[in-house]
C-alpha atoms as a PDB file:
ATOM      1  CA  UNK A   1     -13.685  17.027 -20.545  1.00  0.00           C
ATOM      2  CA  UNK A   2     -12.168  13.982 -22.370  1.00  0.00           C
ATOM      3  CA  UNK A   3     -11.054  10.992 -20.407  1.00  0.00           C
ATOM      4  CA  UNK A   4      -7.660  10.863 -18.959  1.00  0.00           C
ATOM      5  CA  UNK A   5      -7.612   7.292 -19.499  1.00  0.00           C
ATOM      6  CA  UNK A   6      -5.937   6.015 -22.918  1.00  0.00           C
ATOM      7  CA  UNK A   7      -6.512   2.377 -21.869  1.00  0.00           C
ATOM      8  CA  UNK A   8      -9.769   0.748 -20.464  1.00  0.00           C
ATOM      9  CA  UNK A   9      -8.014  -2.310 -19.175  1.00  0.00           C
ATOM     10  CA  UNK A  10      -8.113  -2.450 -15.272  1.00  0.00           C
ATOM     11  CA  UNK A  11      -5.775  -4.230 -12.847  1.00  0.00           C
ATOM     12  CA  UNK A  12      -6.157  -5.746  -8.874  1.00  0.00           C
ATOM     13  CA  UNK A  13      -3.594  -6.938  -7.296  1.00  0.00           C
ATOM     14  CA  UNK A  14      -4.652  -8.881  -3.009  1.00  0.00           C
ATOM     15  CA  UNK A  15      -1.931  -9.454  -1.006  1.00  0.00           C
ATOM     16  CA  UNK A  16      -1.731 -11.132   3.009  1.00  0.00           C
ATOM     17  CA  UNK A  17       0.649  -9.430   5.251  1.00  0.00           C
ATOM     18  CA  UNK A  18       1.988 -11.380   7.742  1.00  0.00           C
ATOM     19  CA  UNK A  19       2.118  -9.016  10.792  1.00  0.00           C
ATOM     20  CA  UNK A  20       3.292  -9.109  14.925  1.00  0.00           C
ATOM     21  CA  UNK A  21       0.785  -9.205  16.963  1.00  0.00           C
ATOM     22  CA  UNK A  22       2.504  -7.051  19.343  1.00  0.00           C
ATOM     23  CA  UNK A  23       3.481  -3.764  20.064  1.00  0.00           C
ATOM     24  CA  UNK A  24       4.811  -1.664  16.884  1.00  0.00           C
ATOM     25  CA  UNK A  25       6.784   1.836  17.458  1.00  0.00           C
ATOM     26  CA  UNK A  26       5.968   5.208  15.333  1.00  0.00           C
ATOM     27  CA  UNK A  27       7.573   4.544  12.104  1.00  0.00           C
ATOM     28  CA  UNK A  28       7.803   0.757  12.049  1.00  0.00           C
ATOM     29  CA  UNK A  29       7.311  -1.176   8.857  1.00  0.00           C
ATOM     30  CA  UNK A  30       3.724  -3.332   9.634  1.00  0.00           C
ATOM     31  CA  UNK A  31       3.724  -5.902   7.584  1.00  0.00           C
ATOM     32  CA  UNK A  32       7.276  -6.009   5.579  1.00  0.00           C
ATOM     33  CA  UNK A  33       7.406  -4.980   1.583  1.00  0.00           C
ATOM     34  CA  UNK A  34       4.304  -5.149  -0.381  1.00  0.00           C
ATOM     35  CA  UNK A  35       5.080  -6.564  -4.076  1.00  0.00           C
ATOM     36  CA  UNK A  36       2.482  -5.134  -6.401  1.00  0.00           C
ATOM     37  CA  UNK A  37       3.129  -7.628  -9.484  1.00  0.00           C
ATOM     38  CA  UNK A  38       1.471  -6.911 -12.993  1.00  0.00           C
ATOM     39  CA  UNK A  39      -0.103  -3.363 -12.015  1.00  0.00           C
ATOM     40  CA  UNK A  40       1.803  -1.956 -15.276  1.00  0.00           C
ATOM     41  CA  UNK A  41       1.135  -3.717 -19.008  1.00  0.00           C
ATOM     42  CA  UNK A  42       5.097  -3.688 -19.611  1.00  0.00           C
ATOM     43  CA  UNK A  43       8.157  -2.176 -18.151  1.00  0.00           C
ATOM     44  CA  UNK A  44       8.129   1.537 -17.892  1.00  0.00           C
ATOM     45  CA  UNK A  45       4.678   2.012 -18.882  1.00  0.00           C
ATOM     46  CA  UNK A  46       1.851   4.444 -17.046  1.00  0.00           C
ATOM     47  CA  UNK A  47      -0.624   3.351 -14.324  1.00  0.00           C
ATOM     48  CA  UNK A  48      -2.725   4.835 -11.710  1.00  0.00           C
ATOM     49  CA  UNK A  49      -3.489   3.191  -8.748  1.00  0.00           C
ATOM     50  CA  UNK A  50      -7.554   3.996  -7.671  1.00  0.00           C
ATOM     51  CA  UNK A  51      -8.221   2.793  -4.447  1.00  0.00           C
ATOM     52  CA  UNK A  52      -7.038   0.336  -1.522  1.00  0.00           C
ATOM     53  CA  UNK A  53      -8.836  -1.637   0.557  1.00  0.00           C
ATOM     54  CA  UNK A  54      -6.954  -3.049   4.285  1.00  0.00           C
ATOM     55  CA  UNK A  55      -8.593  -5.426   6.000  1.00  0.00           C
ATOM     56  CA  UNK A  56      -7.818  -6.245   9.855  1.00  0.00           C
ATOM     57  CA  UNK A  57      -8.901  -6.509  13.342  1.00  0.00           C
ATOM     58  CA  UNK A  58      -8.343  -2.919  14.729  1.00  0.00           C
ATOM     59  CA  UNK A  59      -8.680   0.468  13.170  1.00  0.00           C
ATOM     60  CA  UNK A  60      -4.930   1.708  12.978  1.00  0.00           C
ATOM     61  CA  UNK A  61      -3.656   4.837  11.573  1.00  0.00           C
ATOM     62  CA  UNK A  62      -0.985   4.316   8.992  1.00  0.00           C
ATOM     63  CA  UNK A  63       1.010   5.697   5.891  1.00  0.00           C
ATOM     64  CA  UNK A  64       1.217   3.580   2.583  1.00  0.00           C
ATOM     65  CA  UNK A  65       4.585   4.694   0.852  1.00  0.00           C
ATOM     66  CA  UNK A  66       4.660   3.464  -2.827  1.00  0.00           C
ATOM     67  CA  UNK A  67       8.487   2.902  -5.137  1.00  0.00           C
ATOM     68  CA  UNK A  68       8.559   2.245  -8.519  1.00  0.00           C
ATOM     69  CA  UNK A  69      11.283  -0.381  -7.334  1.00  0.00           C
ATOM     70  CA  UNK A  70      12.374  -1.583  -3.687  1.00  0.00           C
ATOM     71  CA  UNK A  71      13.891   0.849  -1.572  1.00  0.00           C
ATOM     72  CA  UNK A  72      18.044   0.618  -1.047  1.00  0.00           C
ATOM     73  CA  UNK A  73      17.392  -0.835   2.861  1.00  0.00           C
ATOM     74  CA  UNK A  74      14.246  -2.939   2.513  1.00  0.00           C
ATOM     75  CA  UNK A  75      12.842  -3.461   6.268  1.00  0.00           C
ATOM     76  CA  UNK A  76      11.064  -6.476   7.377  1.00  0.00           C
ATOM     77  CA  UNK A  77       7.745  -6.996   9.588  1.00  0.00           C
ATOM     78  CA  UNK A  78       8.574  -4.367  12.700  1.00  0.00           C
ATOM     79  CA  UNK A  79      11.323  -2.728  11.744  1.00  0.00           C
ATOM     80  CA  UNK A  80      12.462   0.840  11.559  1.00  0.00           C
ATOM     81  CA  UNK A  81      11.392   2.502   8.473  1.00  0.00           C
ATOM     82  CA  UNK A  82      14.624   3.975   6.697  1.00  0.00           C
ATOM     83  CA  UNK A  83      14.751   6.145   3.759  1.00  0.00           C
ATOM     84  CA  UNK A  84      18.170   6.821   2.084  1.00  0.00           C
ATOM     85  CA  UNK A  85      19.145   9.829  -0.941  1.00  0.00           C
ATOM     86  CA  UNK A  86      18.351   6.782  -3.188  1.00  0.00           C
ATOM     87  CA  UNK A  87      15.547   6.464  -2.370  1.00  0.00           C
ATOM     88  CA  UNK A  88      14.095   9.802  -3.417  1.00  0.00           C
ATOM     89  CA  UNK A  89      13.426   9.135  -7.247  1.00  0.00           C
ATOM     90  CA  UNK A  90      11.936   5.916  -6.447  1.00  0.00           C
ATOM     91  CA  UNK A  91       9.228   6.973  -4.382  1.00  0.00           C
ATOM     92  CA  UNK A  92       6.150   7.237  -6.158  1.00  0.00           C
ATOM     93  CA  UNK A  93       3.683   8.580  -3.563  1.00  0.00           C
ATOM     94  CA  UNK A  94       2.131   8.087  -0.031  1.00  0.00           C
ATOM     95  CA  UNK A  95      -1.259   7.131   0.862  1.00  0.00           C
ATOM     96  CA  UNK A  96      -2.279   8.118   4.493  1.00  0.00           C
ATOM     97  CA  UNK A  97      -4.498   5.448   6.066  1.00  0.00           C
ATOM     98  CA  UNK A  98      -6.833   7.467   8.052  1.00  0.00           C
ATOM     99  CA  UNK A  99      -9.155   6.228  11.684  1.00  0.00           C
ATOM    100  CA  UNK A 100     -12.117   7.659   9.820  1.00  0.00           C
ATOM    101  CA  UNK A 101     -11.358   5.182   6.718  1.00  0.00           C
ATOM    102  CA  UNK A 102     -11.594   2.058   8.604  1.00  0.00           C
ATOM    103  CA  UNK A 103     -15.480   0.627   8.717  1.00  0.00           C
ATOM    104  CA  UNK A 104     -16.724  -1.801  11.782  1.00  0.00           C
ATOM    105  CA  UNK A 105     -18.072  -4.910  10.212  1.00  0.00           C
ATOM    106  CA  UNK A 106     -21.256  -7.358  12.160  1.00  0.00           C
ATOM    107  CA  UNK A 107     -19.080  -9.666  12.680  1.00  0.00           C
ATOM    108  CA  UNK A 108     -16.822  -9.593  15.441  1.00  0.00           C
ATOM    109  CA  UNK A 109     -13.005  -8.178  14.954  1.00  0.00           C
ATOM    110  CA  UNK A 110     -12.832  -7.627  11.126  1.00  0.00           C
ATOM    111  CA  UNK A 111     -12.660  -4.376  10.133  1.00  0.00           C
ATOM    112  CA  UNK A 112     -11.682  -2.461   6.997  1.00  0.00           C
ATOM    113  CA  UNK A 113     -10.660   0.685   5.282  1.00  0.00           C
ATOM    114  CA  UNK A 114     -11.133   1.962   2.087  1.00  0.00           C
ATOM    115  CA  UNK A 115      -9.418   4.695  -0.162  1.00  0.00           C
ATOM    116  CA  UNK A 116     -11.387   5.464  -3.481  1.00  0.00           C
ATOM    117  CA  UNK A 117     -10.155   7.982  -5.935  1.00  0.00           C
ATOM    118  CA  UNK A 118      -7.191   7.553  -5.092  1.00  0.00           C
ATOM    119  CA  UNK A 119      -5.203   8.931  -8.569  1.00  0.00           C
ATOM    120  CA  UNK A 120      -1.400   7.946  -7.959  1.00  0.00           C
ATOM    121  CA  UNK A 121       0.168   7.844 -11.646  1.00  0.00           C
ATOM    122  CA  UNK A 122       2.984   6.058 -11.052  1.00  0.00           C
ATOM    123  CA  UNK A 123       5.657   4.160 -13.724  1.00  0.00           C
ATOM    124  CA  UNK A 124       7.379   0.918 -12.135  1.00  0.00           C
ATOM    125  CA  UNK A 125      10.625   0.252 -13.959  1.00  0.00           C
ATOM    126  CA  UNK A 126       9.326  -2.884 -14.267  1.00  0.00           C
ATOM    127  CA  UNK A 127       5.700  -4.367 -13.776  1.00  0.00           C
ATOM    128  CA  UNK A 128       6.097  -4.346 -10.614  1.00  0.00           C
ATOM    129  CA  UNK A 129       4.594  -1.597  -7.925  1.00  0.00           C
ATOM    130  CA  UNK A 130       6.273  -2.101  -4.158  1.00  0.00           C
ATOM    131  CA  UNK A 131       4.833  -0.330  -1.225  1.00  0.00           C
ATOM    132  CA  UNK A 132       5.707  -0.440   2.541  1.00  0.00           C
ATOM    133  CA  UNK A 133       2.946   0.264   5.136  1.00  0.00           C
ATOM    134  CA  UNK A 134       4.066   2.429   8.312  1.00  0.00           C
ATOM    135  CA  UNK A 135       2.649   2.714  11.858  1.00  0.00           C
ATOM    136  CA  UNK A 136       1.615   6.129  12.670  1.00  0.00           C
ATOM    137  CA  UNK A 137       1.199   5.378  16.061  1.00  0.00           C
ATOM    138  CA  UNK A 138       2.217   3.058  18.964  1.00  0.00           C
ATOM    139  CA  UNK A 139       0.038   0.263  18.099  1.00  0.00           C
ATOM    140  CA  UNK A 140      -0.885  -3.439  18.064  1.00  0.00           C
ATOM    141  CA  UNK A 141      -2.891  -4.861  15.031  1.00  0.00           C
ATOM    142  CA  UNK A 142      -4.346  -7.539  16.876  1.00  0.00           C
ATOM    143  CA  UNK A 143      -3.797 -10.040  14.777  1.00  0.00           C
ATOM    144  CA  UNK A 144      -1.161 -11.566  12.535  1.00  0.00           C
ATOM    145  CA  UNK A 145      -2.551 -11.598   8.755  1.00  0.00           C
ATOM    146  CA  UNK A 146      -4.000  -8.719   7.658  1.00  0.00           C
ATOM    147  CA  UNK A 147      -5.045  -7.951   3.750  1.00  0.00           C
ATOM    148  CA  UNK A 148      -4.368  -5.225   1.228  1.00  0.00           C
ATOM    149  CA  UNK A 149      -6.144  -4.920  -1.937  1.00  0.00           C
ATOM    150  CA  UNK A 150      -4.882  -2.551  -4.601  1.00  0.00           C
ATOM    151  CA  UNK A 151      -7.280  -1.573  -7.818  1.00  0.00           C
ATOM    152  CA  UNK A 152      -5.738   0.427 -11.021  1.00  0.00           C
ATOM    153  CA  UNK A 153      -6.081   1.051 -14.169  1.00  0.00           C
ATOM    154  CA  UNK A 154      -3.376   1.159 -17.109  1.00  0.00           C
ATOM    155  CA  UNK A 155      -2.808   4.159 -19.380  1.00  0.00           C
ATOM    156  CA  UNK A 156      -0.551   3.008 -22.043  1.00  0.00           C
END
């Protein structure tokens, strides 16, 4: 089988979240919007994003929701996640973030998760990939930076 691939040329994108270290509610935004920036090689071209990695202090079950641009309500650090109608054509795909993904490190509170193989094609309309992260429980990340590192590749 040939490669899907039409372009070799990889991207990463790290970026800190500044998060409460308190109590978030099912469905709150952890973290505020994600900006993505160069993870397409011009406006309205192909990508697919490969694999995540979240780093953090406690193992927390959440859902990564990817737009090719910012959603109509954005939502800060602990606030209600809100989809509108607008929204729908924008949304590029969700990543859940699993218990079983996260990995205990030596040293004391780090953890991290990974997600390999990931496959989301996605097509920003411009360079630019944004993605929210969403608690999927009641939960407290016990800390307040956390890291996300995204890994792609381009395809035209």
């Amino acid at each position: 089988m040939p490669n899907q691939f039409t372009d070799t040329s990889g991207w990463i994108s790290t970026q800190t979240l500044a998060v409460t270290n308190g109590v978030y509610s099912v469905g709150d935004v952890v973290g505020g919007l994600i900006t993505i920036p160069l993870c397409a090689s011009s406006a309205g071209r192909s990508s697919v994003l490969q694999s995540i990695v979240l780093s953090g202090v406690v193992n927390l079950a959440y859902e990564l929701w990817y737009f090719a641009s910012d959603i109509a309500t954005p939502a800060a650090d602990n606030a209600v996640f809100t989809l509108v109608a607008a929204d729908i054509a924008k949304c590029k795909g969700v990543l859940p973030v699993a218990l079983t993904d996260w990995y205990n490190s030596t040293a004391a509170a780090f953890m991290a998760a990974n997600k390999n193989n990931v496959g989301m094609r996605f097509n920003p309309v411009a360079t630019t990939l944004y993605a929210y992260m969403k608690a999927t429980v009641v939960t407290s990340p016990g800390t307040t930076v956390m890291t996300i590192t995204h890994a792609g590749q381009y395809l035209d």
